[in-house]
C-alpha atoms as a PDB file:
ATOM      1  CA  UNK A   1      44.942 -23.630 -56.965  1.00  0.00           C
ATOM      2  CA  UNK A   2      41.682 -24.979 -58.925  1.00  0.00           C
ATOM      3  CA  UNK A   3      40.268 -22.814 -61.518  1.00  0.00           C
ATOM      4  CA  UNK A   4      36.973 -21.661 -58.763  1.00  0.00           C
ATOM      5  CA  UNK A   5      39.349 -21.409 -55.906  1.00  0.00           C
ATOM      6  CA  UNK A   6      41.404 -18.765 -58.164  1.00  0.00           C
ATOM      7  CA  UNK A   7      37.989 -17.145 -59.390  1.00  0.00           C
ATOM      8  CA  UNK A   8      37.101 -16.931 -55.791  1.00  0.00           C
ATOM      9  CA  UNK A   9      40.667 -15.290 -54.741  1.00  0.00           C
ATOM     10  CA  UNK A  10      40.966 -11.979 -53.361  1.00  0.00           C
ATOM     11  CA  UNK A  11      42.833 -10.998 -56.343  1.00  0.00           C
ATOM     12  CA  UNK A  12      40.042 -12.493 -59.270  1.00  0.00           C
ATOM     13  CA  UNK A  13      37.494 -10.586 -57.114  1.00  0.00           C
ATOM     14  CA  UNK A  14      39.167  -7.179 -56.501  1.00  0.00           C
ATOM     15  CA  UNK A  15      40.259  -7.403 -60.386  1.00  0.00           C
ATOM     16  CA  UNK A  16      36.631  -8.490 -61.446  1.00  0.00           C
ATOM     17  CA  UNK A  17      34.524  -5.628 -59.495  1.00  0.00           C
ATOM     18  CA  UNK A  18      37.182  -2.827 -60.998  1.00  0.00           C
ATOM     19  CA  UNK A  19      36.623  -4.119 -64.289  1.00  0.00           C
ATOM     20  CA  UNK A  20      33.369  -4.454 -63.884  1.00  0.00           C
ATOM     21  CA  UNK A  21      33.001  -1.088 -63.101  1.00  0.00           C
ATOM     22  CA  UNK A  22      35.125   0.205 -66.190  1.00  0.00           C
ATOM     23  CA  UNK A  23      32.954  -1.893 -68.404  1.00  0.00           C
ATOM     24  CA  UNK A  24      29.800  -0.211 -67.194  1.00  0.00           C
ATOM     25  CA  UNK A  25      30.971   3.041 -67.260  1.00  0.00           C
ATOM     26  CA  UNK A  26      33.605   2.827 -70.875  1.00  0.00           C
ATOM     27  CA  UNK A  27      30.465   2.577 -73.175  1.00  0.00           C
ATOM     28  CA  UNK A  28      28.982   5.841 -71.804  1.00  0.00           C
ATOM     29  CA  UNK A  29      32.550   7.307 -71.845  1.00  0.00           C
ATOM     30  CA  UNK A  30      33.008   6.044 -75.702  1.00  0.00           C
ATOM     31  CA  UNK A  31      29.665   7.555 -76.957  1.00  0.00           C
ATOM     32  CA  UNK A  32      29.651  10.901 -75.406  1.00  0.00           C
ATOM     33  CA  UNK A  33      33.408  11.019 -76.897  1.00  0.00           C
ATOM     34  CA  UNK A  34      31.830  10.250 -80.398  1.00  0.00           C
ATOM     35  CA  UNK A  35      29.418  12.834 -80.181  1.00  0.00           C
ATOM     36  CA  UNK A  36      31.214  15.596 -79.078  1.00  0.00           C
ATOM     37  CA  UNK A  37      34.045  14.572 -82.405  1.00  0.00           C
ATOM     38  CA  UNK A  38      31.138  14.035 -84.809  1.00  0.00           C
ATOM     39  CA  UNK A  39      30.739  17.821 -86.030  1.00  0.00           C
ATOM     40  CA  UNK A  40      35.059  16.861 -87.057  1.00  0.00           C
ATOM     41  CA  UNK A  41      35.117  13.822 -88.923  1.00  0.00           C
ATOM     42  CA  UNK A  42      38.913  13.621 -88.677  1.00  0.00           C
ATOM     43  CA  UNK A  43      38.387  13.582 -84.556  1.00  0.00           C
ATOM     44  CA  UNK A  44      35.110  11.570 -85.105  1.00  0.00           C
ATOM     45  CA  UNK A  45      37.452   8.901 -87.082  1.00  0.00           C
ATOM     46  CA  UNK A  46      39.985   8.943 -84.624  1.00  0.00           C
ATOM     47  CA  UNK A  47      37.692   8.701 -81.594  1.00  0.00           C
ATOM     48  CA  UNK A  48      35.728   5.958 -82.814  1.00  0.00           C
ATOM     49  CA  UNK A  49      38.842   3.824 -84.374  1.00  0.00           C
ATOM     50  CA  UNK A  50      41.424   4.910 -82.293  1.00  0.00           C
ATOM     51  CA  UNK A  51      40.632   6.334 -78.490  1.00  0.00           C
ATOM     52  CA  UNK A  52      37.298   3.899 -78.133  1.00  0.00           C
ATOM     53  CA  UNK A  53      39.009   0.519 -78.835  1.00  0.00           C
ATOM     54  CA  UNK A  54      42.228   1.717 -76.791  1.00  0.00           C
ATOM     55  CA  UNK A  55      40.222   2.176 -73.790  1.00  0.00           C
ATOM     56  CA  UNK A  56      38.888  -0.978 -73.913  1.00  0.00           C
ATOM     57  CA  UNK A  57      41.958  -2.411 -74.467  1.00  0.00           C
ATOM     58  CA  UNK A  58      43.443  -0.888 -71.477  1.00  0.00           C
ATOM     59  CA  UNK A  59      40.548  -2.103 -68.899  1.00  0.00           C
ATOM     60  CA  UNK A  60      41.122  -6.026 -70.471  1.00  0.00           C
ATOM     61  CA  UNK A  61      45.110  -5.310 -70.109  1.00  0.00           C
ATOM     62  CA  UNK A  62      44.301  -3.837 -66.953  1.00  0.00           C
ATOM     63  CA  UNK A  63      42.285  -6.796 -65.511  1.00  0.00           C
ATOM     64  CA  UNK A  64      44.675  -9.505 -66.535  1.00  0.00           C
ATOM     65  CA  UNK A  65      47.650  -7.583 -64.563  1.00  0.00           C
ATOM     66  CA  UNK A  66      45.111  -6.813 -60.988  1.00  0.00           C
ATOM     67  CA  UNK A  67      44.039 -10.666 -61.436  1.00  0.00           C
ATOM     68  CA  UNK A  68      47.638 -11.677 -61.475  1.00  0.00           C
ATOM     69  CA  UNK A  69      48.862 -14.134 -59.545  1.00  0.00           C
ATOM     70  CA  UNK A  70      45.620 -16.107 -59.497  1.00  0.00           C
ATOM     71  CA  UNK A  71      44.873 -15.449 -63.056  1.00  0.00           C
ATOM     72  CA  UNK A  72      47.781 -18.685 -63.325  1.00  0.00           C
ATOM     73  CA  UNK A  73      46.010 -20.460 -60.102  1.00  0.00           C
ATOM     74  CA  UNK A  74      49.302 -19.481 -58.386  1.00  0.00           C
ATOM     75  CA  UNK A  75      48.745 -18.751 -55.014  1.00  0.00           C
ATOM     76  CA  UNK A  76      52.246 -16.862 -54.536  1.00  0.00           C
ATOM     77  CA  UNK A  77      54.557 -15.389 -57.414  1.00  0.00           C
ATOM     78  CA  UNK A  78      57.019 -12.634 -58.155  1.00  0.00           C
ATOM     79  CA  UNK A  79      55.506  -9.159 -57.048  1.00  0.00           C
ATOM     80  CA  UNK A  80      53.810  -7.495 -61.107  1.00  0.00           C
ATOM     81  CA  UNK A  81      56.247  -4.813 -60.253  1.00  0.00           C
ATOM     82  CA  UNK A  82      59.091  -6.579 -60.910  1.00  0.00           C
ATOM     83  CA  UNK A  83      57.785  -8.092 -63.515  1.00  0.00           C
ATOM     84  CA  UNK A  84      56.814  -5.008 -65.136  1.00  0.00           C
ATOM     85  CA  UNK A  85      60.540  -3.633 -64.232  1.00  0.00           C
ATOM     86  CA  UNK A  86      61.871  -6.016 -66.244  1.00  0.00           C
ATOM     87  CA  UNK A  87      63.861  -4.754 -69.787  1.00  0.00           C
ATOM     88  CA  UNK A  88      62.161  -7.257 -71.545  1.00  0.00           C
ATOM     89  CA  UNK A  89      58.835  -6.476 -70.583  1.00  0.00           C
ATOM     90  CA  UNK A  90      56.882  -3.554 -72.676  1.00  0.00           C
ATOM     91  CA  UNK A  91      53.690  -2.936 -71.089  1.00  0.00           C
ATOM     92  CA  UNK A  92      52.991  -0.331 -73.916  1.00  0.00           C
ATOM     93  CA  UNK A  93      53.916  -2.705 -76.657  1.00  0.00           C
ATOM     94  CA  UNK A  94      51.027  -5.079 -74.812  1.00  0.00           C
ATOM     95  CA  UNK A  95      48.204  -2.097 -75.358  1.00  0.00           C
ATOM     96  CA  UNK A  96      49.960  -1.621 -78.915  1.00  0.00           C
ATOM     97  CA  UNK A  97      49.652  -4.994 -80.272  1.00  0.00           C
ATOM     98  CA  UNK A  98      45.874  -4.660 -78.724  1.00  0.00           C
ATOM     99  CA  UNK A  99      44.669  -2.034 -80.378  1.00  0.00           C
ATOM    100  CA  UNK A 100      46.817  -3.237 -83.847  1.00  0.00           C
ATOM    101  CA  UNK A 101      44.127  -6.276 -83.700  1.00  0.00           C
ATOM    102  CA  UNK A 102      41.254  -3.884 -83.379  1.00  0.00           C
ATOM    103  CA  UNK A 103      42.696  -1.672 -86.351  1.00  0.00           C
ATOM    104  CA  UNK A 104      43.625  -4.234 -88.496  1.00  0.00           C
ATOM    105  CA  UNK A 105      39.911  -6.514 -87.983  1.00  0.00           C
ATOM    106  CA  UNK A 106      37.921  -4.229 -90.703  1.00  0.00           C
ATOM    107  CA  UNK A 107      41.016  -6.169 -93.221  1.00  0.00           C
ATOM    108  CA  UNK A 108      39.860  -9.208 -92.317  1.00  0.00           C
ATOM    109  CA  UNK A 109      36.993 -10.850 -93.328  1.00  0.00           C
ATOM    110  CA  UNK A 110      37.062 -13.482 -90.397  1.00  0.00           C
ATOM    111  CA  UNK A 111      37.071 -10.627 -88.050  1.00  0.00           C
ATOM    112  CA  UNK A 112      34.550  -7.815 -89.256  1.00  0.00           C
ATOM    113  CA  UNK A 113      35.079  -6.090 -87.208  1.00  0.00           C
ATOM    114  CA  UNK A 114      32.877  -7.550 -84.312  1.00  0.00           C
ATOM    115  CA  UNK A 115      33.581  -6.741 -80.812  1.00  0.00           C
ATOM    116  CA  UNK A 116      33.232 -10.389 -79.697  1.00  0.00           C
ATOM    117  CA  UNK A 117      35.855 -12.034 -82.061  1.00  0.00           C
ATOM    118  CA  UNK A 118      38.082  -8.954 -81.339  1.00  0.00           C
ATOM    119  CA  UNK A 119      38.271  -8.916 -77.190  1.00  0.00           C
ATOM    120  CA  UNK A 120      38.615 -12.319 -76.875  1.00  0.00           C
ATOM    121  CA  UNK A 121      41.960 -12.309 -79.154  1.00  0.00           C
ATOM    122  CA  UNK A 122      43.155  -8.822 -76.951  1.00  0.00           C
ATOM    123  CA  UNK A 123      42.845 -10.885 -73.506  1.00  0.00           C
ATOM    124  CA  UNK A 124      44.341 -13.997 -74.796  1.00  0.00           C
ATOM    125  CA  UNK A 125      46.971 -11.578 -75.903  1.00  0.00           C
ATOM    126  CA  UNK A 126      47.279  -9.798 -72.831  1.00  0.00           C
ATOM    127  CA  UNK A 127      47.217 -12.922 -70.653  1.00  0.00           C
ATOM    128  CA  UNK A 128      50.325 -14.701 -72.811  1.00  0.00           C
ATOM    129  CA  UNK A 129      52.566 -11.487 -72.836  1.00  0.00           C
ATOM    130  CA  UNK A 130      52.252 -11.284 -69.087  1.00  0.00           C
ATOM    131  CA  UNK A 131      52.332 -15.347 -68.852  1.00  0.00           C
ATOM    132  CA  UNK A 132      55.739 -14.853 -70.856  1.00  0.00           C
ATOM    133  CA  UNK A 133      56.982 -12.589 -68.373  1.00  0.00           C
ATOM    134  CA  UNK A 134      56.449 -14.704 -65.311  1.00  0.00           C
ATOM    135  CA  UNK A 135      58.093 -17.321 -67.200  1.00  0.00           C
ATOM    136  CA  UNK A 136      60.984 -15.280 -68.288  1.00  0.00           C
ATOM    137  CA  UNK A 137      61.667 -14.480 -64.933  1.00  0.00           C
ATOM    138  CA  UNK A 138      60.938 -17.828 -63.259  1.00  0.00           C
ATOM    139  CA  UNK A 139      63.779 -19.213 -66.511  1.00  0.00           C
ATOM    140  CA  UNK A 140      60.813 -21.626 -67.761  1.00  0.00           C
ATOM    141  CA  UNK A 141      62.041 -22.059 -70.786  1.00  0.00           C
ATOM    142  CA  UNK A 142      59.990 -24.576 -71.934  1.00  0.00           C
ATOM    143  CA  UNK A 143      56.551 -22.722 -71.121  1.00  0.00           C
ATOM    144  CA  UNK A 144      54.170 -22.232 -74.048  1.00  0.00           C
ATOM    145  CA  UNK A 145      51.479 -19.918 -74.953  1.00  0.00           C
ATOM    146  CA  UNK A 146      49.254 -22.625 -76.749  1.00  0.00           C
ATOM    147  CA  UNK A 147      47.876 -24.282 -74.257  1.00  0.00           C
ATOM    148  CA  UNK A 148      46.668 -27.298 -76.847  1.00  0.00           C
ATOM    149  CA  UNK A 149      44.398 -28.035 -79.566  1.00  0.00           C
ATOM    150  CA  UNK A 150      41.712 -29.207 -77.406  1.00  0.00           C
ATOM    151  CA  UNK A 151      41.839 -25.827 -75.356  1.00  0.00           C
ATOM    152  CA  UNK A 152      41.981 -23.191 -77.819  1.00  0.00           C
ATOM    153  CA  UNK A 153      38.627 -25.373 -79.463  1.00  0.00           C
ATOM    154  CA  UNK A 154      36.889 -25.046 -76.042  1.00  0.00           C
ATOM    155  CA  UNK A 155      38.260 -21.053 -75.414  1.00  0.00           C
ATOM    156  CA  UNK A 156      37.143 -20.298 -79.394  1.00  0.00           C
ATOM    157  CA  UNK A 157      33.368 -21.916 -78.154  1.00  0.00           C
ATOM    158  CA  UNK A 158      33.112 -19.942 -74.757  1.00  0.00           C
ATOM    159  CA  UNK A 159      34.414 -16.650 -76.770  1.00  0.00           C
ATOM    160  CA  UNK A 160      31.085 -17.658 -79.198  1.00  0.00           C
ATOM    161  CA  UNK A 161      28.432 -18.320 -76.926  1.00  0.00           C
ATOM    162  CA  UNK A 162      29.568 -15.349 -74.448  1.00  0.00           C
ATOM    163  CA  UNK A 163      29.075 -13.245 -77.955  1.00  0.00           C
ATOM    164  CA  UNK A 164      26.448 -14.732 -78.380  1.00  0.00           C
ATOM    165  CA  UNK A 165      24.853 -13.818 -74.835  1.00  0.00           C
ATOM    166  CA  UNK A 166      26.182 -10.381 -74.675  1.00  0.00           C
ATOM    167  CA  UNK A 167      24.321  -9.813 -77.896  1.00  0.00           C
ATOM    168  CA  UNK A 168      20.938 -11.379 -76.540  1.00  0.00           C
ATOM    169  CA  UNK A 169      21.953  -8.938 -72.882  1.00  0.00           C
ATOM    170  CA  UNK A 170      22.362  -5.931 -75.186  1.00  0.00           C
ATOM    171  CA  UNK A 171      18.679  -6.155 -77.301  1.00  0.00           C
ATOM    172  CA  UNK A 172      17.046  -7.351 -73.374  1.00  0.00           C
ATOM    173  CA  UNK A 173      18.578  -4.134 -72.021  1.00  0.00           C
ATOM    174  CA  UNK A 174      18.660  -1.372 -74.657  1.00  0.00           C
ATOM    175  CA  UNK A 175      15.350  -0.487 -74.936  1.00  0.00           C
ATOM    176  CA  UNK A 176      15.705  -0.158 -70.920  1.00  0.00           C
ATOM    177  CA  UNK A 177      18.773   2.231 -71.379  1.00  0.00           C
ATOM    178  CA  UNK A 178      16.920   3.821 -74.534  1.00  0.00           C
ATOM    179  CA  UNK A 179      13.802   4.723 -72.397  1.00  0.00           C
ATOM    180  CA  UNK A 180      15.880   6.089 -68.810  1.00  0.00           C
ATOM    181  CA  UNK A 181      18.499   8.075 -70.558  1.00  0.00           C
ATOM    182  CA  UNK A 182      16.370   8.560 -73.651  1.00  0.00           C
ATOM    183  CA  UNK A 183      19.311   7.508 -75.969  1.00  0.00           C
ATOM    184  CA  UNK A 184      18.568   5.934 -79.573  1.00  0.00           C
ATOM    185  CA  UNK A 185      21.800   3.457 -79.286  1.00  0.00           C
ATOM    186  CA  UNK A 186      20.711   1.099 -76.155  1.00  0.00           C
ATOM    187  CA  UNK A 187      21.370  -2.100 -77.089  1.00  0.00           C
ATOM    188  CA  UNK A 188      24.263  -1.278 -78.230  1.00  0.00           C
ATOM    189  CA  UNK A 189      25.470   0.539 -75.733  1.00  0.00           C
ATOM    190  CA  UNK A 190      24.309  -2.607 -72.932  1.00  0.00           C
ATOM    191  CA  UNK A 191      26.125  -5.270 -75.720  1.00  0.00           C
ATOM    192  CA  UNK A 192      29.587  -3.258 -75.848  1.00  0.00           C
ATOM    193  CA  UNK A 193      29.284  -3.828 -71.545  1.00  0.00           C
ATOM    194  CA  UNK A 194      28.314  -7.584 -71.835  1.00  0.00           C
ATOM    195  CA  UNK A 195      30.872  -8.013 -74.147  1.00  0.00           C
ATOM    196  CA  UNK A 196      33.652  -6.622 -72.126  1.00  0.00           C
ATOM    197  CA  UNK A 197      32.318  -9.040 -69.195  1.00  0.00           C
ATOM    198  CA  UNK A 198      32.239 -11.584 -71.065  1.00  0.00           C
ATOM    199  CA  UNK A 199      35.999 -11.431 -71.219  1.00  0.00           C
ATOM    200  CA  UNK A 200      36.672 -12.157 -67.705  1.00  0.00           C
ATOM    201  CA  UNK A 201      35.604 -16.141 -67.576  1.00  0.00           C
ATOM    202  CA  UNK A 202      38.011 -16.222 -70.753  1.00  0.00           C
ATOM    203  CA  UNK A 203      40.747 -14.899 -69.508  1.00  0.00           C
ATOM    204  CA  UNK A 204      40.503 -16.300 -66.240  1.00  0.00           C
ATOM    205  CA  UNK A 205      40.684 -19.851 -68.039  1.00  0.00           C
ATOM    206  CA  UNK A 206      43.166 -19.297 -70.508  1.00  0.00           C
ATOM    207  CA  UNK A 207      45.702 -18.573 -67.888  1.00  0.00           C
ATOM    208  CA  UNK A 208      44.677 -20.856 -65.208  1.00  0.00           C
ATOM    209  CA  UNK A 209      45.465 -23.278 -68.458  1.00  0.00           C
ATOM    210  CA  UNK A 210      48.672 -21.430 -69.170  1.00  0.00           C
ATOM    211  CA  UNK A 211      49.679 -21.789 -65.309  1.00  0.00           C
ATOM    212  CA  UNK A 212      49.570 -25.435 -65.059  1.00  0.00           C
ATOM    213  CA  UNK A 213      52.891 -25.477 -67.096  1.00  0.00           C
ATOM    214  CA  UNK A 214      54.482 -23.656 -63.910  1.00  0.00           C
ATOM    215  CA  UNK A 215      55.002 -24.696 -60.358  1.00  0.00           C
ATOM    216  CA  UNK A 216      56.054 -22.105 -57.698  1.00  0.00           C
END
């Protein structure tokens, strides 16, 4: 399966309209949760460093398991429930290491804690623990999660340039949001969307690139 035919799959789709959806709806969910902890700035801290970036984490984790199998161009594969059964695979240790990225960025300088260096790192996470999985099971032993130089160069530009354009999406729509739901925090509010959208081209190529090592 080519990389369109497994954007176009039943699976991509279904996995791309849910998430979608939860990346409309999560920055809405994230700001009212800020504002109702901001009177306690122990529950403000923990809502904006803590419950925000976990929920986020959880709809990227979440697409990368509903776009499995074609999320590797596969166009069968062992059922995600078995994989998921498996001993060896720790779905919570996946959302753990996810938000440990987002709470360790503000120590890193490279990082800054910008939403647009840290998503792309949590799907490419996401996508390899699952990848390792498959392979586990399948007893591919010589399957790698670094897919190449020449690869991670051309996922590190498209993780720029869709920064780049969820920024430019968040200052086009904010004063939009700011004006209909008379809100002070717009743009962004509309970037924090683009960016999680931005994720799904990402993803979606980073595996396809991961699944070429595998034939089923």
């Amino acid at each position: 399966m080519t990389f369109f035919e497994a954007l176009l799959s039943p699976e991509a789709l279904f996995a791309i309209l849910l998430f979608a959806l939860g990346a409309l709806v999560e920055p809405f969910l994230a700001h009212g949760l800020q504002r109702r902890c901001a009177p306690n700035p122990p529950l403000a801290w923990l809502a904006e460093h803590v419950l925000a970036p976990l929920l986020r984490a959880a709809l990227l984790f979440g697409f990368v398991l509903l776009a499995y199998p074609a999320l590797f161009g596969l166009r069968s594969a062992p059922p995600l429930a078995t994989l998921v059964a498996d001993p060896h695979a720790h779905p919570s240790t996946v959302l753990g290491v996810m938000l440990l990225v987002t709470l360790s960025a503000p120590l890193l300088r490279l990082f800054a804690r910008h939403l647009e260096v840290v998503l792309p790192l949590q799907g490419v996470l996401a996508t390899a623990f699952l990848f390792h999985w498959l392979a586990s099971y399948l007893h591919v032993t010589v399957a790698s999660a670094w897919p190449g130089l020449a690869s991670v160069l051309l996922l590190v530009g498209l993780a720029y340039f869709a920064g780049l354009a969820a920024s430019l999406i968040g200052r086009a729509l904010g004063a939009s949001l700011n004006a209909g739901f008379h809100l002070a925090d717009g743009e962004a509010l509309a970037a924090s969307a683009a960016t999680l959208l931005a994720q799904v081209p990402l993803v979606l190529l980073y595996g396809a690139m991961l699944g070429r090592q595998l034939a089923i």
